[in-house]
PDB file of N, CA and C in Angstrom:
ATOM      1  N   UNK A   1       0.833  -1.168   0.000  1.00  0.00           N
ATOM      2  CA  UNK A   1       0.000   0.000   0.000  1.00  0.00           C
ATOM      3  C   UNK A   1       0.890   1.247   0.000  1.00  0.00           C
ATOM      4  N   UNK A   2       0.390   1.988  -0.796  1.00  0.00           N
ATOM      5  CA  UNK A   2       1.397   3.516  -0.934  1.00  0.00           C
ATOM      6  C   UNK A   2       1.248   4.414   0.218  1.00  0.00           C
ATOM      7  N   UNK A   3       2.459   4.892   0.181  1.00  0.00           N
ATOM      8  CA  UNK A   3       1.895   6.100   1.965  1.00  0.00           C
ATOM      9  C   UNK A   3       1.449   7.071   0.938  1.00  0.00           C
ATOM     10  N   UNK A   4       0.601   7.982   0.926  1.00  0.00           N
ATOM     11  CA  UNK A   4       0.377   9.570   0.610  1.00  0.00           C
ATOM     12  C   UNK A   4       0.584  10.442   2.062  1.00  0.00           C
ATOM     13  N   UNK A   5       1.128  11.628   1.527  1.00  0.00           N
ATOM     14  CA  UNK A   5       1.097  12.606   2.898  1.00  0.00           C
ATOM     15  C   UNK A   5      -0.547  13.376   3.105  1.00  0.00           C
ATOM     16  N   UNK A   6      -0.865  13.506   3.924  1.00  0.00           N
ATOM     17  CA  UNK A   6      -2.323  14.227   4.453  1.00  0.00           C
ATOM     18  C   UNK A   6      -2.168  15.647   5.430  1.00  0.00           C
ATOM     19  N   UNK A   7      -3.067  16.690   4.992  1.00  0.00           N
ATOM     20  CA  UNK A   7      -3.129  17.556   5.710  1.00  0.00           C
ATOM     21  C   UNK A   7      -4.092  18.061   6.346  1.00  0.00           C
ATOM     22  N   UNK A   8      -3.980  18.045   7.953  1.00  0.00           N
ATOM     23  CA  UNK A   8      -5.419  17.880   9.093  1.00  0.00           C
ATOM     24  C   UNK A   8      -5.321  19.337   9.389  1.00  0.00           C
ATOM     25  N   UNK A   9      -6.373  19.792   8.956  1.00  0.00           N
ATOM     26  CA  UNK A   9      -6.704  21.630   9.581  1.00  0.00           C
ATOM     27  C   UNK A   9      -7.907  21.192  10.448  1.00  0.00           C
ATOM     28  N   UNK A  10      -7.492  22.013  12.007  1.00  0.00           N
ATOM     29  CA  UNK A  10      -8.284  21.631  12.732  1.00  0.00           C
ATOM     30  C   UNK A  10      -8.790  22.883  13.489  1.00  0.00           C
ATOM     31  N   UNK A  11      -9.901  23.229  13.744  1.00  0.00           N
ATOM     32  CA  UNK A  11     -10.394  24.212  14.490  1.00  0.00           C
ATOM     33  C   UNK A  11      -9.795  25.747  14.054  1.00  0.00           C
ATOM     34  N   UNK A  12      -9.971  26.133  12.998  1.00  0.00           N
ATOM     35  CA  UNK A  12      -9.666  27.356  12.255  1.00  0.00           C
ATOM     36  C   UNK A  12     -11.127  28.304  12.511  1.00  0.00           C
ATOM     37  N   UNK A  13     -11.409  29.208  13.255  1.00  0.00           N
ATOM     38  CA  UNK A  13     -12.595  29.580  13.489  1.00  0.00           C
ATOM     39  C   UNK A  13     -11.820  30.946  13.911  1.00  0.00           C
ATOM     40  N   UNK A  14     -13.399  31.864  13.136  1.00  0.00           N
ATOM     41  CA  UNK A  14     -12.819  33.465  12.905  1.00  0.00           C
ATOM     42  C   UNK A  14     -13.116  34.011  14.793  1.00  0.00           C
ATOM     43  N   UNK A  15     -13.565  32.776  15.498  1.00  0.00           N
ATOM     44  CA  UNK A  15     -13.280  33.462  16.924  1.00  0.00           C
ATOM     45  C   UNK A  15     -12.024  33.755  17.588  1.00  0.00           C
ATOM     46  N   UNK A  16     -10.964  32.700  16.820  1.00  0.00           N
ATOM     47  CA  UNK A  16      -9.884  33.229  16.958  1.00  0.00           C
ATOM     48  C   UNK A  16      -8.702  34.294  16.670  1.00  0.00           C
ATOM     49  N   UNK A  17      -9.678  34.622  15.481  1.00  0.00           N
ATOM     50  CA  UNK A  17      -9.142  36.235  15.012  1.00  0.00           C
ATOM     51  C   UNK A  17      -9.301  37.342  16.133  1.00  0.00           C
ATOM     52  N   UNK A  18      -8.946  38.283  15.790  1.00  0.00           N
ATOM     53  CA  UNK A  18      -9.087  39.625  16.407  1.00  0.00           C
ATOM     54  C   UNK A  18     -10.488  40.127  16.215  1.00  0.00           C
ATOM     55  N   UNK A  19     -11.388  40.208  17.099  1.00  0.00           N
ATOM     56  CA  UNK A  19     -12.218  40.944  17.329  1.00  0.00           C
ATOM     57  C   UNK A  19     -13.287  39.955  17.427  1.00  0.00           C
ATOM     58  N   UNK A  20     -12.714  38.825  17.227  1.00  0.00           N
ATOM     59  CA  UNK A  20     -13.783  37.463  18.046  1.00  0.00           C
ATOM     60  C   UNK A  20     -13.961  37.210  19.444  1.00  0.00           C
ATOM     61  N   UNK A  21     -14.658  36.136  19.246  1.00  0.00           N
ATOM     62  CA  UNK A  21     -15.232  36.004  21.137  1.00  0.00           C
ATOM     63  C   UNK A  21     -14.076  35.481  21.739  1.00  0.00           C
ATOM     64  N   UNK A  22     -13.050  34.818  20.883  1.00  0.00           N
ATOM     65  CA  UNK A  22     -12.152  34.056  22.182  1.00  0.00           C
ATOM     66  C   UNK A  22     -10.768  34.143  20.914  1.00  0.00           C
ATOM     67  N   UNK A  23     -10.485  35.735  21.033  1.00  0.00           N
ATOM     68  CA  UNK A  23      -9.338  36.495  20.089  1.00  0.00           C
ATOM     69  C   UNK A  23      -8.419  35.758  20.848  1.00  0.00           C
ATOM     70  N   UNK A  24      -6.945  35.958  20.153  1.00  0.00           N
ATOM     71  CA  UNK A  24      -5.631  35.423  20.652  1.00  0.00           C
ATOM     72  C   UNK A  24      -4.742  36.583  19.738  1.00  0.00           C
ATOM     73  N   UNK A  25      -3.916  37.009  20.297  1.00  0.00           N
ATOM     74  CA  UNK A  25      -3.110  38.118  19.503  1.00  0.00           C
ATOM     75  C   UNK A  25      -2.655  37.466  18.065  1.00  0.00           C
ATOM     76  N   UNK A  26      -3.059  37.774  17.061  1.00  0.00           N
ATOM     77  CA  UNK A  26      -2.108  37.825  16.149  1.00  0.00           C
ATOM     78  C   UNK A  26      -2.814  36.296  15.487  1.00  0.00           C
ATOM     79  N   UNK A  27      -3.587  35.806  16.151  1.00  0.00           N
ATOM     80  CA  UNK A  27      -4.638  34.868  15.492  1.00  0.00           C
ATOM     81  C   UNK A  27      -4.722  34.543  14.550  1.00  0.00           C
ATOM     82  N   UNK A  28      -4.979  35.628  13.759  1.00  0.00           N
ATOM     83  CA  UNK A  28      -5.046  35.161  11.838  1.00  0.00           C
ATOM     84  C   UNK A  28      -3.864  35.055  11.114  1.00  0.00           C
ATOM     85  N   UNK A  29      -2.693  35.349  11.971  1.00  0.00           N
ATOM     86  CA  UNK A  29      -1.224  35.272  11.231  1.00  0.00           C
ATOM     87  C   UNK A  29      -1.244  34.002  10.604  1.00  0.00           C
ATOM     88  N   UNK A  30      -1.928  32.863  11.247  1.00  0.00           N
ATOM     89  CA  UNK A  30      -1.691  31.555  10.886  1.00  0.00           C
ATOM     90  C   UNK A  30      -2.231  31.381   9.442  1.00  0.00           C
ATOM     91  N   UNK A  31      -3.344  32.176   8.835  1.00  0.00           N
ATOM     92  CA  UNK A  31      -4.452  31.779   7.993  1.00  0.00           C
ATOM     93  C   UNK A  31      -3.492  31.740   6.606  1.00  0.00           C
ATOM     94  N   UNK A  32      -2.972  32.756   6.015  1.00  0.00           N
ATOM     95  CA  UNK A  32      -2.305  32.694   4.656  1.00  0.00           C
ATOM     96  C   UNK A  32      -0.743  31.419   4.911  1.00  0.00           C
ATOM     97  N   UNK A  33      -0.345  30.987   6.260  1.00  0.00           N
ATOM     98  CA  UNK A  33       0.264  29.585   6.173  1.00  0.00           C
ATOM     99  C   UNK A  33      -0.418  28.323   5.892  1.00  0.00           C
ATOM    100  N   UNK A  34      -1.808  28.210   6.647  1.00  0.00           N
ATOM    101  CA  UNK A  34      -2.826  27.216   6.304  1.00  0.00           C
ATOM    102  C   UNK A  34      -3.299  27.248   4.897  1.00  0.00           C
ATOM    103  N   UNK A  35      -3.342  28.236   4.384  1.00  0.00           N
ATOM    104  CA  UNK A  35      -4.056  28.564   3.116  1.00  0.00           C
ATOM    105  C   UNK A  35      -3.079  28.067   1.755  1.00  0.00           C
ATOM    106  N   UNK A  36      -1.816  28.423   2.225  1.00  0.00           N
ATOM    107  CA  UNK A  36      -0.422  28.152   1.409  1.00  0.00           C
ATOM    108  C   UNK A  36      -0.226  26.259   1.050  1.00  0.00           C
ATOM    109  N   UNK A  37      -0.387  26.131   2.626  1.00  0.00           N
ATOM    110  CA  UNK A  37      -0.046  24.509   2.919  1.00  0.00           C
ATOM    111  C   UNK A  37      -1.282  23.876   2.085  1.00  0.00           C
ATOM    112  N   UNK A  38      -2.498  24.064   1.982  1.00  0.00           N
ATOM    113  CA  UNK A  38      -3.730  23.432   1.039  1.00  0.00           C
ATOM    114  C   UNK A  38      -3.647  23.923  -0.337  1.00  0.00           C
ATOM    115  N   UNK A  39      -2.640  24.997  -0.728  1.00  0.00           N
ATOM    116  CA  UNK A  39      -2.841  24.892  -2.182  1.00  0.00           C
ATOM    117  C   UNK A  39      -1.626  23.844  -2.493  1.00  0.00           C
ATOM    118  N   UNK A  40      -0.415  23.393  -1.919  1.00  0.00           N
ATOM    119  CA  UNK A  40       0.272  22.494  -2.533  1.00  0.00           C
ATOM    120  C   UNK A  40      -0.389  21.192  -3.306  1.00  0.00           C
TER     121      UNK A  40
END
């Protein structure tokens, strides 16, 4: 059986952006890396 590599995005929710219910500084920095990693 062949391995393929897989990519698990998990819990990406705009509450974690800035100006959501449960913000984290700098929150959405992650989004254009997640976004990068799914167009490969």
């Amino acid at each position: 059986m062949a391995r393929k590599p897989a990519l698990l995005v998990v819990d990406i929710q705009n509450d974690f952006c800035p100006g959501g219910a449960l913000a984290v500084p700098e929150g959405d920095a992650i989004i254009p890396k997640v976004n990068r990693a799914i167009r490969m």
